[in-house]
PDB file of N, CA and C in Angstrom:
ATOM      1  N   UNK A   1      -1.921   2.760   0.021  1.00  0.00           N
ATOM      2  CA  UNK A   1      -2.867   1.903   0.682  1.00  0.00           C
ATOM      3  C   UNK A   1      -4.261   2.399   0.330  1.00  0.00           C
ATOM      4  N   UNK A   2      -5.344   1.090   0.192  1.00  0.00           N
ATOM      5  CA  UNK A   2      -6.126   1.623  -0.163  1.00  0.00           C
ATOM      6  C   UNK A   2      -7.403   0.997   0.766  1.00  0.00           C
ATOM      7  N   UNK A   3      -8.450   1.424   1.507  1.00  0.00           N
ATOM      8  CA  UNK A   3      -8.920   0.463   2.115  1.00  0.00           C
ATOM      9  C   UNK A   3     -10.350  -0.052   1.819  1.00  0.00           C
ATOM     10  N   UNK A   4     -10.712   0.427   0.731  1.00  0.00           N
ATOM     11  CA  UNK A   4     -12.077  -0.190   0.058  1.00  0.00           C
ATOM     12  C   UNK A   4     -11.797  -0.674  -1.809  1.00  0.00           C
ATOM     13  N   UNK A   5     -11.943   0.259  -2.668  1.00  0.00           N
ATOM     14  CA  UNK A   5     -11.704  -0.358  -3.801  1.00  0.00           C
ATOM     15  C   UNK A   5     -10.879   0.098  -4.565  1.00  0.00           C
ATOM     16  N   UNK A   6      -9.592  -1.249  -4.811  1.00  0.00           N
ATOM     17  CA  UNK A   6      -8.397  -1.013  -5.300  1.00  0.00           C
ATOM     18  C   UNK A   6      -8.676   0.280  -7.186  1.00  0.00           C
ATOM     19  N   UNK A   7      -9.665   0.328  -7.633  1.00  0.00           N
ATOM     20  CA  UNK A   7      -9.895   0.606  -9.270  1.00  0.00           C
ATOM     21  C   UNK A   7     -10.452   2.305  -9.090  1.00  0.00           C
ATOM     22  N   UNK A   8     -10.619   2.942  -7.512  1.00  0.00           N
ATOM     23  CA  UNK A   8     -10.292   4.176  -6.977  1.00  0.00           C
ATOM     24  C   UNK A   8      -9.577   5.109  -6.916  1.00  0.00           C
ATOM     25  N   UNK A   9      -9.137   5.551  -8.086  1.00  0.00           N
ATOM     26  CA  UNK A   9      -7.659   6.200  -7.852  1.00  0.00           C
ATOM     27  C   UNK A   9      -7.500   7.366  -6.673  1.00  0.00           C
ATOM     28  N   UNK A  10      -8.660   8.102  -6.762  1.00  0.00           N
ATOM     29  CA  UNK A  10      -8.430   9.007  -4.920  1.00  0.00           C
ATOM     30  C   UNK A  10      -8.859   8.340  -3.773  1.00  0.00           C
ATOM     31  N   UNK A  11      -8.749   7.244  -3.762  1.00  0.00           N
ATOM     32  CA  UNK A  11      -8.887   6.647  -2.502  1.00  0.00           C
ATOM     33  C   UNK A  11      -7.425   6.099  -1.949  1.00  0.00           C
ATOM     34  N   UNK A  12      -6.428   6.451  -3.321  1.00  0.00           N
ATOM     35  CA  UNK A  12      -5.538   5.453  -2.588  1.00  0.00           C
ATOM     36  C   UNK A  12      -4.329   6.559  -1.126  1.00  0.00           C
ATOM     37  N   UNK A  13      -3.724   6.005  -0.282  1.00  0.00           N
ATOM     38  CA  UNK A  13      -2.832   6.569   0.432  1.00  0.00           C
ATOM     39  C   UNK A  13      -1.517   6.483   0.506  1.00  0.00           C
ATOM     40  N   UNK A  14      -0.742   7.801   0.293  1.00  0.00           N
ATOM     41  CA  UNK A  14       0.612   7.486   0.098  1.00  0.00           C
ATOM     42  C   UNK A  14       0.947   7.012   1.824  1.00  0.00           C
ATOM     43  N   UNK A  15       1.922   5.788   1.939  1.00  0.00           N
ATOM     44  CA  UNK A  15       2.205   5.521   3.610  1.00  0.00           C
ATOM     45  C   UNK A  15       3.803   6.052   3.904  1.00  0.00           C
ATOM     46  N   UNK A  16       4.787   5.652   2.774  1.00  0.00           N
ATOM     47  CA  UNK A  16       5.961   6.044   3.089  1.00  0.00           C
ATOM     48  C   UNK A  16       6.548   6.237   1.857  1.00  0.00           C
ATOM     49  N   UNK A  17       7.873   6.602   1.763  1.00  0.00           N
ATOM     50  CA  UNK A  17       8.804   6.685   0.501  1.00  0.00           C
ATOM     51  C   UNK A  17      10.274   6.095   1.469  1.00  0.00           C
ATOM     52  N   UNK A  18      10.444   5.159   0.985  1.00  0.00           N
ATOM     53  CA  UNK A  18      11.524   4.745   1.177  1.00  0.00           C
ATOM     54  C   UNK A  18      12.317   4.093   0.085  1.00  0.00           C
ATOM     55  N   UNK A  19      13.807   3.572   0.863  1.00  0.00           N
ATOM     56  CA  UNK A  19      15.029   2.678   0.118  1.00  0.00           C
ATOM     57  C   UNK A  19      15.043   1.540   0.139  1.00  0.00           C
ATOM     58  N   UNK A  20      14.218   1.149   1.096  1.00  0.00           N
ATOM     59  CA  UNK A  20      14.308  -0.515   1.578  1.00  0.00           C
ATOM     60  C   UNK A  20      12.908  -1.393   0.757  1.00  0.00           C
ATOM     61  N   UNK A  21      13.854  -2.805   0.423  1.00  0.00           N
ATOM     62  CA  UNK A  21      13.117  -3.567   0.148  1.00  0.00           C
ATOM     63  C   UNK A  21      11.685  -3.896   0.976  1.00  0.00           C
ATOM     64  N   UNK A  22      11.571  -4.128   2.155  1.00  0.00           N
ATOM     65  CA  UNK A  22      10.208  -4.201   2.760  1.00  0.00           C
ATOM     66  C   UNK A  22       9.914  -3.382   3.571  1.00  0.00           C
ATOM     67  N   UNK A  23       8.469  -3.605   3.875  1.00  0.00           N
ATOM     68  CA  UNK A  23       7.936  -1.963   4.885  1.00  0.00           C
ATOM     69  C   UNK A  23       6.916  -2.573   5.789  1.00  0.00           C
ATOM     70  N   UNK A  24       6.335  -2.414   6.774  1.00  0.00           N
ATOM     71  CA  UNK A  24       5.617  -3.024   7.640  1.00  0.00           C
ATOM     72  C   UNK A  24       4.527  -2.013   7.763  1.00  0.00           C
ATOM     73  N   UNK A  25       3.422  -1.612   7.608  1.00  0.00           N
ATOM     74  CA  UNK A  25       1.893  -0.810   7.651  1.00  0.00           C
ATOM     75  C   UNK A  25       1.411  -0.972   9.368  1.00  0.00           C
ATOM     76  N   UNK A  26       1.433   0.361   9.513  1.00  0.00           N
ATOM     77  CA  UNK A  26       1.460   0.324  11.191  1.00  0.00           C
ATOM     78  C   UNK A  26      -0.051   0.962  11.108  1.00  0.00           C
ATOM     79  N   UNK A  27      -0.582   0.928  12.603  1.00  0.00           N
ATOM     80  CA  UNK A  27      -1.682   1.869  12.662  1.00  0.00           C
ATOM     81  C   UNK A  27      -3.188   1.545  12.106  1.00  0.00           C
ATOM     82  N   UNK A  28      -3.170   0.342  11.299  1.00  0.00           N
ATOM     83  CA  UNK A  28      -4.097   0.181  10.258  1.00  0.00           C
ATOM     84  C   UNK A  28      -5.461  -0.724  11.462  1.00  0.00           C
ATOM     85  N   UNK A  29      -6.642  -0.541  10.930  1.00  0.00           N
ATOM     86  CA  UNK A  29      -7.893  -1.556  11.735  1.00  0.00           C
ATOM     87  C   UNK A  29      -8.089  -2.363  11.932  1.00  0.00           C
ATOM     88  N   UNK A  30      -7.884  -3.222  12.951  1.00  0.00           N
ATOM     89  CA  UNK A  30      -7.828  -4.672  12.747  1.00  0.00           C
ATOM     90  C   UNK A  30      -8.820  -5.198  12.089  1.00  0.00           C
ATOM     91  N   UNK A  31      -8.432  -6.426  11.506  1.00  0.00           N
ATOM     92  CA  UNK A  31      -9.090  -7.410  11.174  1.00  0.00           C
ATOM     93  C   UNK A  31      -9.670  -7.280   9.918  1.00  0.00           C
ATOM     94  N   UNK A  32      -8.935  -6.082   8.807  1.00  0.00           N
ATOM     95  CA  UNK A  32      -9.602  -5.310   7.588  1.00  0.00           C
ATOM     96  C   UNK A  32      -8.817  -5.537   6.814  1.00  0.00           C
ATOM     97  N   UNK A  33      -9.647  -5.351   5.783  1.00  0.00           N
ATOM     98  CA  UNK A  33      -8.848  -5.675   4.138  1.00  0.00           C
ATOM     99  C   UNK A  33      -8.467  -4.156   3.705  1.00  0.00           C
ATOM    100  N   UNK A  34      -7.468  -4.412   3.395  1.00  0.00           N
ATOM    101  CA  UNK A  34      -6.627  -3.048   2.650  1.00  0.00           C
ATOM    102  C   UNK A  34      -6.124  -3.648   1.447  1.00  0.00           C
ATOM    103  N   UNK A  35      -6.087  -2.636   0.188  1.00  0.00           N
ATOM    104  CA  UNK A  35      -4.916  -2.662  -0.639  1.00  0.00           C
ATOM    105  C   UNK A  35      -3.966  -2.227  -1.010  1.00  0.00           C
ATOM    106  N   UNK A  36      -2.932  -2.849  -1.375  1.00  0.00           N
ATOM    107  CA  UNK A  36      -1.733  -1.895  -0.943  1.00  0.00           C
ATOM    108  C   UNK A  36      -0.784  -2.325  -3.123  1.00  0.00           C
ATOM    109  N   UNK A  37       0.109  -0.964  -3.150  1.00  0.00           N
ATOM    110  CA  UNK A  37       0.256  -1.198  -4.560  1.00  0.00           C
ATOM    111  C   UNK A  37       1.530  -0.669  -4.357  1.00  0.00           C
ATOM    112  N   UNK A  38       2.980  -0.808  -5.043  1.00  0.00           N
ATOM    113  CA  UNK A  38       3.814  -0.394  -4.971  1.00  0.00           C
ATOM    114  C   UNK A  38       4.661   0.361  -6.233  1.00  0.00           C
ATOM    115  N   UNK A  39       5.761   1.242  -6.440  1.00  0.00           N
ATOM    116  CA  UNK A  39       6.162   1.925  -7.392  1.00  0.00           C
ATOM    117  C   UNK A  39       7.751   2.112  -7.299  1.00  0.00           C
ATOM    118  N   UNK A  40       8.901   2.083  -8.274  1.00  0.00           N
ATOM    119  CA  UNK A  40       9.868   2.456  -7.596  1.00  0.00           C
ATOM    120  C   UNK A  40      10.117   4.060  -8.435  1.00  0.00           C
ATOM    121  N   UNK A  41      11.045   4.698  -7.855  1.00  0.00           N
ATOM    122  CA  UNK A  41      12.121   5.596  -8.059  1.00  0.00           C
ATOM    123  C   UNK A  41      13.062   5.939  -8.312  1.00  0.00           C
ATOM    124  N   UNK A  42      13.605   6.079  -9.626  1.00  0.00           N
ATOM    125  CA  UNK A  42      14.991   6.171  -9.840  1.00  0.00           C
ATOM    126  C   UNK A  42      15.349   6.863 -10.860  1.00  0.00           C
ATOM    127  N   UNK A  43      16.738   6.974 -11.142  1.00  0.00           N
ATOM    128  CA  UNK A  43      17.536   8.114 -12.298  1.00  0.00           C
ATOM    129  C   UNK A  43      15.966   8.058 -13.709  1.00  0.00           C
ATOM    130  N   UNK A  44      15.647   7.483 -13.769  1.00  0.00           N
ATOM    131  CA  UNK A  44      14.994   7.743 -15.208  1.00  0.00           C
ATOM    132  C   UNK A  44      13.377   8.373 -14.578  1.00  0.00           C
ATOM    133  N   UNK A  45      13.027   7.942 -13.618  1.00  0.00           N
ATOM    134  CA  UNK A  45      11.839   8.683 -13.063  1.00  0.00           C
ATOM    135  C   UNK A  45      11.136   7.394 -12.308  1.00  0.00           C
ATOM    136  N   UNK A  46      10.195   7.802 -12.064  1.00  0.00           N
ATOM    137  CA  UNK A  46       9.133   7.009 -10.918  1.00  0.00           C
ATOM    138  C   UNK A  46       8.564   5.937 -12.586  1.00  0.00           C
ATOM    139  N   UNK A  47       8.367   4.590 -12.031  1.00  0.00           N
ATOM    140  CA  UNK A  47       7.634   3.577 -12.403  1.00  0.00           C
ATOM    141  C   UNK A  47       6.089   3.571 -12.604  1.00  0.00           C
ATOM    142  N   UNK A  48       5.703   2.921 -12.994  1.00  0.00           N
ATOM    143  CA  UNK A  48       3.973   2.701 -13.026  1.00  0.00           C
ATOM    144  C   UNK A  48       3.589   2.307 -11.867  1.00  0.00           C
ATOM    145  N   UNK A  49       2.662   2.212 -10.859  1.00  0.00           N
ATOM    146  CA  UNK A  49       2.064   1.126  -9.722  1.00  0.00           C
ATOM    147  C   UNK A  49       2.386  -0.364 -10.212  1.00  0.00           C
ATOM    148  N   UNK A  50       2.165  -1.283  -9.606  1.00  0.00           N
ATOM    149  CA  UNK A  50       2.255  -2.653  -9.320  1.00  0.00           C
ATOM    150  C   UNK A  50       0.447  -2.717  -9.230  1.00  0.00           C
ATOM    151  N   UNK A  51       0.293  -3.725 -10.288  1.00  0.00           N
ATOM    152  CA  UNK A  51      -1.035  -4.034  -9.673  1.00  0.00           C
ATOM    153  C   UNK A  51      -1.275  -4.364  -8.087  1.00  0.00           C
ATOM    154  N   UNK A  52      -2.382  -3.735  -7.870  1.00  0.00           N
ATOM    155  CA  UNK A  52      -2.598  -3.778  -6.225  1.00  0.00           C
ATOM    156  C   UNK A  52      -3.070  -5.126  -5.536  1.00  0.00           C
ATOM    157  N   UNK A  53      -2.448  -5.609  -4.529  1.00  0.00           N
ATOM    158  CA  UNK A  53      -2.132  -6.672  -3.946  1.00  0.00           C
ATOM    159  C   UNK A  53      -3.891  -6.415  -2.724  1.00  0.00           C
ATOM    160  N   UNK A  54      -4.079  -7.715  -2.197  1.00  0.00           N
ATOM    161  CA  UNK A  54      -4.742  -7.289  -1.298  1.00  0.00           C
ATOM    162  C   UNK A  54      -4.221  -7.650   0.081  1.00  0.00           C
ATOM    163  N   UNK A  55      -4.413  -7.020   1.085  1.00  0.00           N
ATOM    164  CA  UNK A  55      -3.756  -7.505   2.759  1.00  0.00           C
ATOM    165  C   UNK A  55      -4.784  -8.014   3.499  1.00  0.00           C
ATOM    166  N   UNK A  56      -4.653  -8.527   4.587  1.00  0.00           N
ATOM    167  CA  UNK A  56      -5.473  -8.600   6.044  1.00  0.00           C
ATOM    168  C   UNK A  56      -4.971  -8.242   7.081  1.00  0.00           C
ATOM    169  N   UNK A  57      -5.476  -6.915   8.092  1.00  0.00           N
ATOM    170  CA  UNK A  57      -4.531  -6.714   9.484  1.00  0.00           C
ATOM    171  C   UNK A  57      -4.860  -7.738  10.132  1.00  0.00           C
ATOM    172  N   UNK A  58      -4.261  -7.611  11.402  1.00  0.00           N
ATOM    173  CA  UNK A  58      -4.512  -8.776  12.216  1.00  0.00           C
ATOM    174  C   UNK A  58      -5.390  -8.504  12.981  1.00  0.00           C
ATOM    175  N   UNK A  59      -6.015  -9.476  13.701  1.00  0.00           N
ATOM    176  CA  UNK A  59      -7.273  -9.388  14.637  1.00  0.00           C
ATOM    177  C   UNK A  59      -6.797  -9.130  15.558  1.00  0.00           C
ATOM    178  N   UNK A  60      -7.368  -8.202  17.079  1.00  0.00           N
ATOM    179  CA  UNK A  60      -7.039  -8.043  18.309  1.00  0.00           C
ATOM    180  C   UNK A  60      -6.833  -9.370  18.687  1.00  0.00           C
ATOM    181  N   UNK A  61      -6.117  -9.506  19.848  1.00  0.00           N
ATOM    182  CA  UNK A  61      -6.282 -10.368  20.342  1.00  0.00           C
ATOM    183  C   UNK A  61      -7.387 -11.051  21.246  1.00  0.00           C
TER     184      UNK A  61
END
């Protein structure tokens, strides 16, 4: 996750390592743009990133 500019490479944050197809980003500021980029893991080694996607949290209510 990244929460200002995706082309940052130390800005970005590792959130989890998991098995599962989807993941839900807890904790994050409402109402803010994050970017978020993904990678997988397996017998031959870790993948490249996914170009980075952009999000919106949700607004308080």
């Amino acid at each position: 996750m990244n929460p200002t500019d995706p082309d940052v490479e130390g800005q970005w944050t590792l959130l989890a390592l998991s098995s599962r197809a989807s993941f839900e980003a807890t904790a994050l500021d409402p109402a803010k743009h994050y970017w978020f980029r993904v990678n997988a893991l397996g017998a031959a080694g870790a993948s490249p990133f996914s170009d980075p996607a952009k999000g919106f949290s949700t607004p308080l209510p």
